[in-house]
Protein backbone atom coordinates (compact mmCIF):
# COMPACT_ATOMS: atom_id res chain seq x y z
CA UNK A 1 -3.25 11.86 -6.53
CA UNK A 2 -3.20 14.72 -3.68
CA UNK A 3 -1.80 12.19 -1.75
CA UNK A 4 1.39 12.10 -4.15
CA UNK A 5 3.51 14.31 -1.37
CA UNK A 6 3.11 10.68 0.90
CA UNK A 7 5.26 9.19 -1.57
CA UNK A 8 8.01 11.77 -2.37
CA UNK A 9 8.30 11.72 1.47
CA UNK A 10 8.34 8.19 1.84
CA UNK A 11 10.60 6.91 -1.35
CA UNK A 12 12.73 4.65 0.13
CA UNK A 13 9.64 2.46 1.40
CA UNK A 14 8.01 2.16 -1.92
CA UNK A 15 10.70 -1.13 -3.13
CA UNK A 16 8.99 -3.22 -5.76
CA UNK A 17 6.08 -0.91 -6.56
CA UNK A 18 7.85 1.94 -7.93
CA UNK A 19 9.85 -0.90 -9.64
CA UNK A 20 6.67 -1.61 -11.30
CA UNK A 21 5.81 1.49 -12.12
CA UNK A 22 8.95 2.30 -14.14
CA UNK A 23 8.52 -1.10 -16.26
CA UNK A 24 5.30 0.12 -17.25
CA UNK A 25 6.09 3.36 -18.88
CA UNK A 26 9.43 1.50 -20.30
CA UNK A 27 6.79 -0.82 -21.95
CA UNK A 28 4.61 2.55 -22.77
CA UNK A 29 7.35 4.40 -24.10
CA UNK A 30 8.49 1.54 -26.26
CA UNK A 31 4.97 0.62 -27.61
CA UNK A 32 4.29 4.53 -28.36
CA UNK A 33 8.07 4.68 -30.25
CA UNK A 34 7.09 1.48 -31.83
CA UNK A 35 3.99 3.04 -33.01
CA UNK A 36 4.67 6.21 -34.28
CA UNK A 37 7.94 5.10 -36.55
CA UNK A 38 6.04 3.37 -38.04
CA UNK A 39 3.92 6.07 -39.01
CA UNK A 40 6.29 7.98 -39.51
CA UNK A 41 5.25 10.57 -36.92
CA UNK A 42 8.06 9.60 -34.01
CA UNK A 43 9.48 12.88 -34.22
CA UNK A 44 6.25 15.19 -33.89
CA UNK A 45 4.66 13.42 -30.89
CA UNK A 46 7.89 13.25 -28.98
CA UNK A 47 8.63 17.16 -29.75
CA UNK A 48 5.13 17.85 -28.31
CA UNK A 49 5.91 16.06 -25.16
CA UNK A 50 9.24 17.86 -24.94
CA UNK A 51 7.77 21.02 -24.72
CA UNK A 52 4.71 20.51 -22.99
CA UNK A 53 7.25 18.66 -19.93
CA UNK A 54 9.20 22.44 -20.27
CA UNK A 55 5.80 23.91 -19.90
CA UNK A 56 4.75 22.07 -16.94
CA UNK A 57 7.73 22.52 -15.27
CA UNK A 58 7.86 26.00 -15.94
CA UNK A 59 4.22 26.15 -14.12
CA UNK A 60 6.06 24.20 -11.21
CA UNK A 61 8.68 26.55 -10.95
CA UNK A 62 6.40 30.03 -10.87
CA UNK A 63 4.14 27.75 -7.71
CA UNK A 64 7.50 27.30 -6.31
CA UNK A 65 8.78 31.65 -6.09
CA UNK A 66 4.98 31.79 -4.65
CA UNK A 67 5.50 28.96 -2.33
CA UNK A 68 8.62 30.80 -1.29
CA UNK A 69 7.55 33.56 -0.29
CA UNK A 70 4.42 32.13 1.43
CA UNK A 71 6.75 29.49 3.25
CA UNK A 72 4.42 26.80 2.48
CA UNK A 73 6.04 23.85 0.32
CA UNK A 74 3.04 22.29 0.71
CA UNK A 75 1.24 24.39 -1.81
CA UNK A 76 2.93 22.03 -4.10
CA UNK A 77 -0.34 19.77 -3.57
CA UNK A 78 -2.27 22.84 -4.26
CA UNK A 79 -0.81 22.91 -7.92
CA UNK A 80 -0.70 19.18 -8.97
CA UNK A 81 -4.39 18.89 -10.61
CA UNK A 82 -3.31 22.37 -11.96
CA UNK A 83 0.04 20.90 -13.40
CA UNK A 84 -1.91 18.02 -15.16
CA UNK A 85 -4.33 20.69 -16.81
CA UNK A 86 -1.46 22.55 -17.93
CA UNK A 87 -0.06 19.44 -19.75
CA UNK A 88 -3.40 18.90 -21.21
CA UNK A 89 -4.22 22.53 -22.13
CA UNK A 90 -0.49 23.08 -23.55
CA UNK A 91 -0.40 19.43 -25.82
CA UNK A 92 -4.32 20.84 -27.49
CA UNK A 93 -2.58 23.83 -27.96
CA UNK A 94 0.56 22.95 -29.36
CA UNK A 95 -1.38 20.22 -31.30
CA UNK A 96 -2.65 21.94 -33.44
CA UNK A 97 -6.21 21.08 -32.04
CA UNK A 98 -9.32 23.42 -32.31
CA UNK A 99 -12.46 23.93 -29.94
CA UNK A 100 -15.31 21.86 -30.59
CA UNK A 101 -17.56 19.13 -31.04
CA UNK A 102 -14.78 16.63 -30.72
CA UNK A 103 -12.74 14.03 -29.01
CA UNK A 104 -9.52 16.01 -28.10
CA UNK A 105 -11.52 19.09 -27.07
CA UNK A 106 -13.72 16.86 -24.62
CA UNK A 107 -11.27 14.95 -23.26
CA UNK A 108 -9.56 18.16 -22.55
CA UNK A 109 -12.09 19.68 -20.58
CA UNK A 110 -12.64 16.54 -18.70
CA UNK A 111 -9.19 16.79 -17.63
CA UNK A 112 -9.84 20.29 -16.75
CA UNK A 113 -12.72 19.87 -14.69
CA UNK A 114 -10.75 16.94 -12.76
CA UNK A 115 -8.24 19.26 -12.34
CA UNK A 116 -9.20 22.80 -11.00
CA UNK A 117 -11.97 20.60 -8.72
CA UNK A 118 -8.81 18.83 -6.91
CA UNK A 119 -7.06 21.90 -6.65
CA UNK A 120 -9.98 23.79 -5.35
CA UNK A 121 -10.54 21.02 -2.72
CA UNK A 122 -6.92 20.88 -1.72
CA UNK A 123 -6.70 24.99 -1.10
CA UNK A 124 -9.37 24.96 1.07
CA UNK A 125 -7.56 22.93 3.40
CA UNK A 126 -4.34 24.46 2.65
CA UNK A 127 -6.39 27.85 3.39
CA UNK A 128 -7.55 26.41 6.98
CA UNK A 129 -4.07 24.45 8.29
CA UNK A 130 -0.54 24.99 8.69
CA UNK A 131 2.25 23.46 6.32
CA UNK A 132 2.27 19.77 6.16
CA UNK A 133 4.43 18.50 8.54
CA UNK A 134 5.74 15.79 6.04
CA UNK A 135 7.53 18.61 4.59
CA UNK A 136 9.00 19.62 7.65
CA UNK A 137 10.81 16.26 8.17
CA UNK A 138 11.65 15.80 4.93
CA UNK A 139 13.93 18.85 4.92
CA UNK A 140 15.63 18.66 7.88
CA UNK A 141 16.32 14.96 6.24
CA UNK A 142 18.21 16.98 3.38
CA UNK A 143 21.71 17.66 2.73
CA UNK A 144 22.86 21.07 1.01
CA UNK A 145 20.99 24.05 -0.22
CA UNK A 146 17.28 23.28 1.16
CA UNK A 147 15.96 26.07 -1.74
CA UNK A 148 17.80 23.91 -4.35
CA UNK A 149 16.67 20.63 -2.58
CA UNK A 150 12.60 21.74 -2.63
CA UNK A 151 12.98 23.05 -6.20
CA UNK A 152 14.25 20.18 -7.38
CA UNK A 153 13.26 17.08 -5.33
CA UNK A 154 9.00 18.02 -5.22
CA UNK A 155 8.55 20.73 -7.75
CA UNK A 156 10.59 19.17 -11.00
CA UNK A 157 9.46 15.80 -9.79
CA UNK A 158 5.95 16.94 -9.71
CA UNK A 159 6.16 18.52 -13.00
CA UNK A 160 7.88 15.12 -14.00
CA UNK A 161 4.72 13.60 -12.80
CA UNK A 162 2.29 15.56 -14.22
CA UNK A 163 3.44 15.09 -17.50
CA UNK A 164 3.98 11.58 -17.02
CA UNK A 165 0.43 11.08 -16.24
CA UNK A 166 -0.68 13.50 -19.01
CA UNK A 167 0.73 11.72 -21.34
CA UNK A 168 -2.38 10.22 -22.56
CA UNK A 169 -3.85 13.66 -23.39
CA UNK A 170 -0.69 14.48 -25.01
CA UNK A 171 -0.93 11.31 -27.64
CA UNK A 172 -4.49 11.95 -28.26
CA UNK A 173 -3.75 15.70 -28.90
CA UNK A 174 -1.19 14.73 -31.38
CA UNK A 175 -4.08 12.14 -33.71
CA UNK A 176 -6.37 13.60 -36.27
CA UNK A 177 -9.54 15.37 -34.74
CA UNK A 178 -12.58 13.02 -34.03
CA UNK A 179 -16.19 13.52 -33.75
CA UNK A 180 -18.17 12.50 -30.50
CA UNK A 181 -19.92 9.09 -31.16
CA UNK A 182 -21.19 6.58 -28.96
CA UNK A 183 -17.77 5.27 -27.88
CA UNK A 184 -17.00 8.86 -26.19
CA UNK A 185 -21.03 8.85 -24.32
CA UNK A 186 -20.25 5.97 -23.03
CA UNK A 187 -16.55 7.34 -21.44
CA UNK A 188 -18.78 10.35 -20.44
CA UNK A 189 -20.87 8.23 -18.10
CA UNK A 190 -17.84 6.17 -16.82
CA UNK A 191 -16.02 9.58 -15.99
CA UNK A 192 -19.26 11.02 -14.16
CA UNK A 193 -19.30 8.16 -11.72
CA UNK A 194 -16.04 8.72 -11.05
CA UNK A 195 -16.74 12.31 -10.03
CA UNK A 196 -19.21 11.60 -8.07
CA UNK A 197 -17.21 8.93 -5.93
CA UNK A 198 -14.53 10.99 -5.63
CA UNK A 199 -16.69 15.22 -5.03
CA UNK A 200 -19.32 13.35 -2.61
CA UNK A 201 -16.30 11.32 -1.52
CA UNK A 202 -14.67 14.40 -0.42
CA UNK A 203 -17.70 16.27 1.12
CA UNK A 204 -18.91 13.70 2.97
CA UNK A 205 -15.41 13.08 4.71
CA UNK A 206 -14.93 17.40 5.01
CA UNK A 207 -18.62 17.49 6.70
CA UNK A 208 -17.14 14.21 8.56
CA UNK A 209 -14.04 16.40 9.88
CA UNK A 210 -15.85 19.35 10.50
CA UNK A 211 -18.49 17.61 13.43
CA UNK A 212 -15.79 17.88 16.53
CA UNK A 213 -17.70 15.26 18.22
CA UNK A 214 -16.30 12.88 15.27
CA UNK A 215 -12.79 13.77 16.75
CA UNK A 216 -10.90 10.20 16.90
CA UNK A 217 -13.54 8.39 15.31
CA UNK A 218 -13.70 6.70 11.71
CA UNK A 219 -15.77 7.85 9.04
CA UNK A 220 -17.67 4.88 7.87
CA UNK A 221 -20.84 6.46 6.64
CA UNK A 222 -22.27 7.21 3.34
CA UNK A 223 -20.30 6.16 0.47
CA UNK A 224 -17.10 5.00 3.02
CA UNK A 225 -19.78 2.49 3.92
CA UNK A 226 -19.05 0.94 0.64
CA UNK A 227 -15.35 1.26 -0.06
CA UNK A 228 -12.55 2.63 2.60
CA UNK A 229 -11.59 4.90 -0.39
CA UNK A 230 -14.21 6.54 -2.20
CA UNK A 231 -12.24 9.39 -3.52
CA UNK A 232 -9.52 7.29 -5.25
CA UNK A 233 -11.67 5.00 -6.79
CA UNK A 234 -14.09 8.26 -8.39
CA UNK A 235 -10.23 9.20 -9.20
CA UNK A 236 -9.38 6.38 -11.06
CA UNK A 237 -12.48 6.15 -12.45
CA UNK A 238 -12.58 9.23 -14.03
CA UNK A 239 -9.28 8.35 -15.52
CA UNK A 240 -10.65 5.09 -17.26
CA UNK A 241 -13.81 6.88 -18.38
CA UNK A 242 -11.07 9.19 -20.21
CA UNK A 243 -9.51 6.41 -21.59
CA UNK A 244 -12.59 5.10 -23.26
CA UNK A 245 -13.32 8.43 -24.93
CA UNK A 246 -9.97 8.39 -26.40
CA UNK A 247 -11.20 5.32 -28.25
CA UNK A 248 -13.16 6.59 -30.33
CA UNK A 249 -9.09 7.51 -32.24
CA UNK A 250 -7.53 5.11 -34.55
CA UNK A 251 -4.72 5.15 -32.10
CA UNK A 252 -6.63 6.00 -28.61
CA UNK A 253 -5.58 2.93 -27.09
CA UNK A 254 -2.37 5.15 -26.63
CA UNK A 255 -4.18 7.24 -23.85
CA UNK A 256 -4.41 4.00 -21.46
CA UNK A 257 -1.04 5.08 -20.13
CA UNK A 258 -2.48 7.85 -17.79
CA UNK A 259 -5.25 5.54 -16.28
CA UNK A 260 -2.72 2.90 -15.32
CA UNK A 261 -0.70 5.21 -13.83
CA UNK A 262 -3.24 6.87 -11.81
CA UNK A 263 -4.68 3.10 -10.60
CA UNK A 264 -1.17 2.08 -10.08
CA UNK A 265 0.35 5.16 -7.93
CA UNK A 266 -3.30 4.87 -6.05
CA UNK A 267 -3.52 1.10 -5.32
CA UNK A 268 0.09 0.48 -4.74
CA UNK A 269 2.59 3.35 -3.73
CA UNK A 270 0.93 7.17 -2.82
CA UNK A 271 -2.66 6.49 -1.93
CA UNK A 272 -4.36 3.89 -0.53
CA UNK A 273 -1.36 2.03 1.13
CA UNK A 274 -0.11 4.65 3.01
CA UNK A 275 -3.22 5.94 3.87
CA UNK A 276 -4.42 3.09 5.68
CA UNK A 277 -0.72 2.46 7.10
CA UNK A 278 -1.84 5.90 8.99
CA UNK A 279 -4.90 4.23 10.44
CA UNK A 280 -3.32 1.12 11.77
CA UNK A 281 -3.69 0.45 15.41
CA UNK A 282 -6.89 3.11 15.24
CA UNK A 283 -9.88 2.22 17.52
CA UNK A 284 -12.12 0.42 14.93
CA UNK A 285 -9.74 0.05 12.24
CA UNK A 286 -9.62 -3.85 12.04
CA UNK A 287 -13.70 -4.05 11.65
CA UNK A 288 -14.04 -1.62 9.63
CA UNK A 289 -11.21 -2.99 7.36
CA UNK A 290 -13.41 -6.89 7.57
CA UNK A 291 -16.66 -5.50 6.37
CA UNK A 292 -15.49 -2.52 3.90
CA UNK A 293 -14.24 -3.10 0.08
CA UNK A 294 -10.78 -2.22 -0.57
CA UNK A 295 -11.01 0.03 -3.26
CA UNK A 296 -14.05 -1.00 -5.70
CA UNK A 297 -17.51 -0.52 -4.06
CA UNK A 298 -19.30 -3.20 -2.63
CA UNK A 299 -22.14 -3.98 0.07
CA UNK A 300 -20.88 -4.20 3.12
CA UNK A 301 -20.12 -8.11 5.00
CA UNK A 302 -21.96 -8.15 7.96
């Protein structure tokens, strides 16, 4: 999802996917409403994601007075695994939930972990570069106050995201509390080879970058041997190992929201498409492309 800027910059090319995307939370919403009238708990869960969406965008709004007087918008990318562990952390707390050998509190911390790892990642190259260029362009694109525009064009609509894909850890933190049993172990190990994909993922590309003989060149070694994007795939990984923990609920089918999301935005509109759009016409590109997976890891076609 660090790749989310991509999309806010590139809106108007997104057509039929974010189309898609907004039929799936209609169907979400409606299948969540559904659910909870008729347990007569419609009004509590919806309260707690009222105020955890004021939360998170009141998290957004602090990052953007810093960004402000750093003069980097892009630290916006800095905060998004931070925003989605402020939805999580806020909904547990709201909820009612307590600390311990249980579902919400696990799920929770995954979500953390997930989180503050991203962000991490993301300041280290925010520490080494200069602001984004993407964020350049897209002001001088604007019309009006450009303080007004960046508050409310990438920092509410970030918040807006981050809630929207917390919202699985916001249902789950409004059911009962639940015990660990084999349901969640099994989620565990889903969610660890997700962070592996996506950490090694990461540090194999950073040690990659960081060789200036490899400047111009592809990285195809190592785990991009196997799929042209190991980090989103250990993303949405992690995601779906998430979702399986919250299955050990009554109701944690109502978790498989965030997951979706996360595959969808990745597979179709912010991550993978426009990151190989970016590589197009690259020396290599089309051969790499032939013998590399997609997305899901695979040997290699000779």
């Amino acid at each position: 999802m660090h790749s989310l800027r991509k999309f806010l910059s590139h809106t108007p090319q997104v057509g039929w996917p974010l189309f898609g995307l907004i039929n799936i939370l209609a169907l979400y919403i409606a299948a969540v409403a559904t659910t909870q009238v008729l347990n007569g708990a419609f009004t509590d869960i919806f309260k707690l994601l009222a105020i955890t969406a004021g939360y998170a965008i009141l998290f957004m709004s602090v990052v953007f007075v810093i960004s402000r007087v750093l003069k980097r918008t892009d630290l916006v990318d800095v905060a998004w695994g931070l925003a989605i562990t402020v939805v999580a952390l806020t909904s547990f707390t709201l909820g009612e939930q307590s600390i311990g050998w249980n579902v919400q509190t696990l799920i929770v911390g995954l979500i953390a972990i997930w989180g503050i790892r991203l962000s991490y990642t993301i300041s280290q190259r925010f520490r080494r570069t200069e602001e984004d260029k993407r964020y350049v362009e897209l002001r001088k694109k604007w019309r009006g106050n450009e303080a007004l525009n960046t508050y409310g064009r990438i920092f509410i609509v970030q918040a807006v995201f981050a809630t929207i894909i917390g919202l699985g850890a916001v249902t789950v933190n409004a059911l009962e509390v639940t015990t660990i049993g084999i349901v969640a172990f099994i989620g565990i190990v889903v969610w660890i080879i997700g962070f592996v994909f996506e950490s090694l993922g990461d540090w194999q590309l950073k040690q990659f970058l960081a060789d200036k003989t490899n400047k111009g060149k592809l990285m195809t070694k190592g785990l991009w041997q196997y799929t042209r994007h190991p980090n989103y795939f250990g993303e949405a990984t992690q995601w779906w190992g998430i979702f399986i923990i919250a299955l050990s609920l009554p109701e944690g089918w109502l978790a498989v929201i965030s997951p979706i999301l996360i595959t969808y935005l990745l597979l179709f509109v912010s991550g993978v498409p426009m990151t190989e759009n970016a590589f197009e016409g690259r020396k290599g590109w089309n051969q790499y492309k032939k013998r590399t997976s997609k997305f899901i890891p695979l040997p290699p076609k000779s």
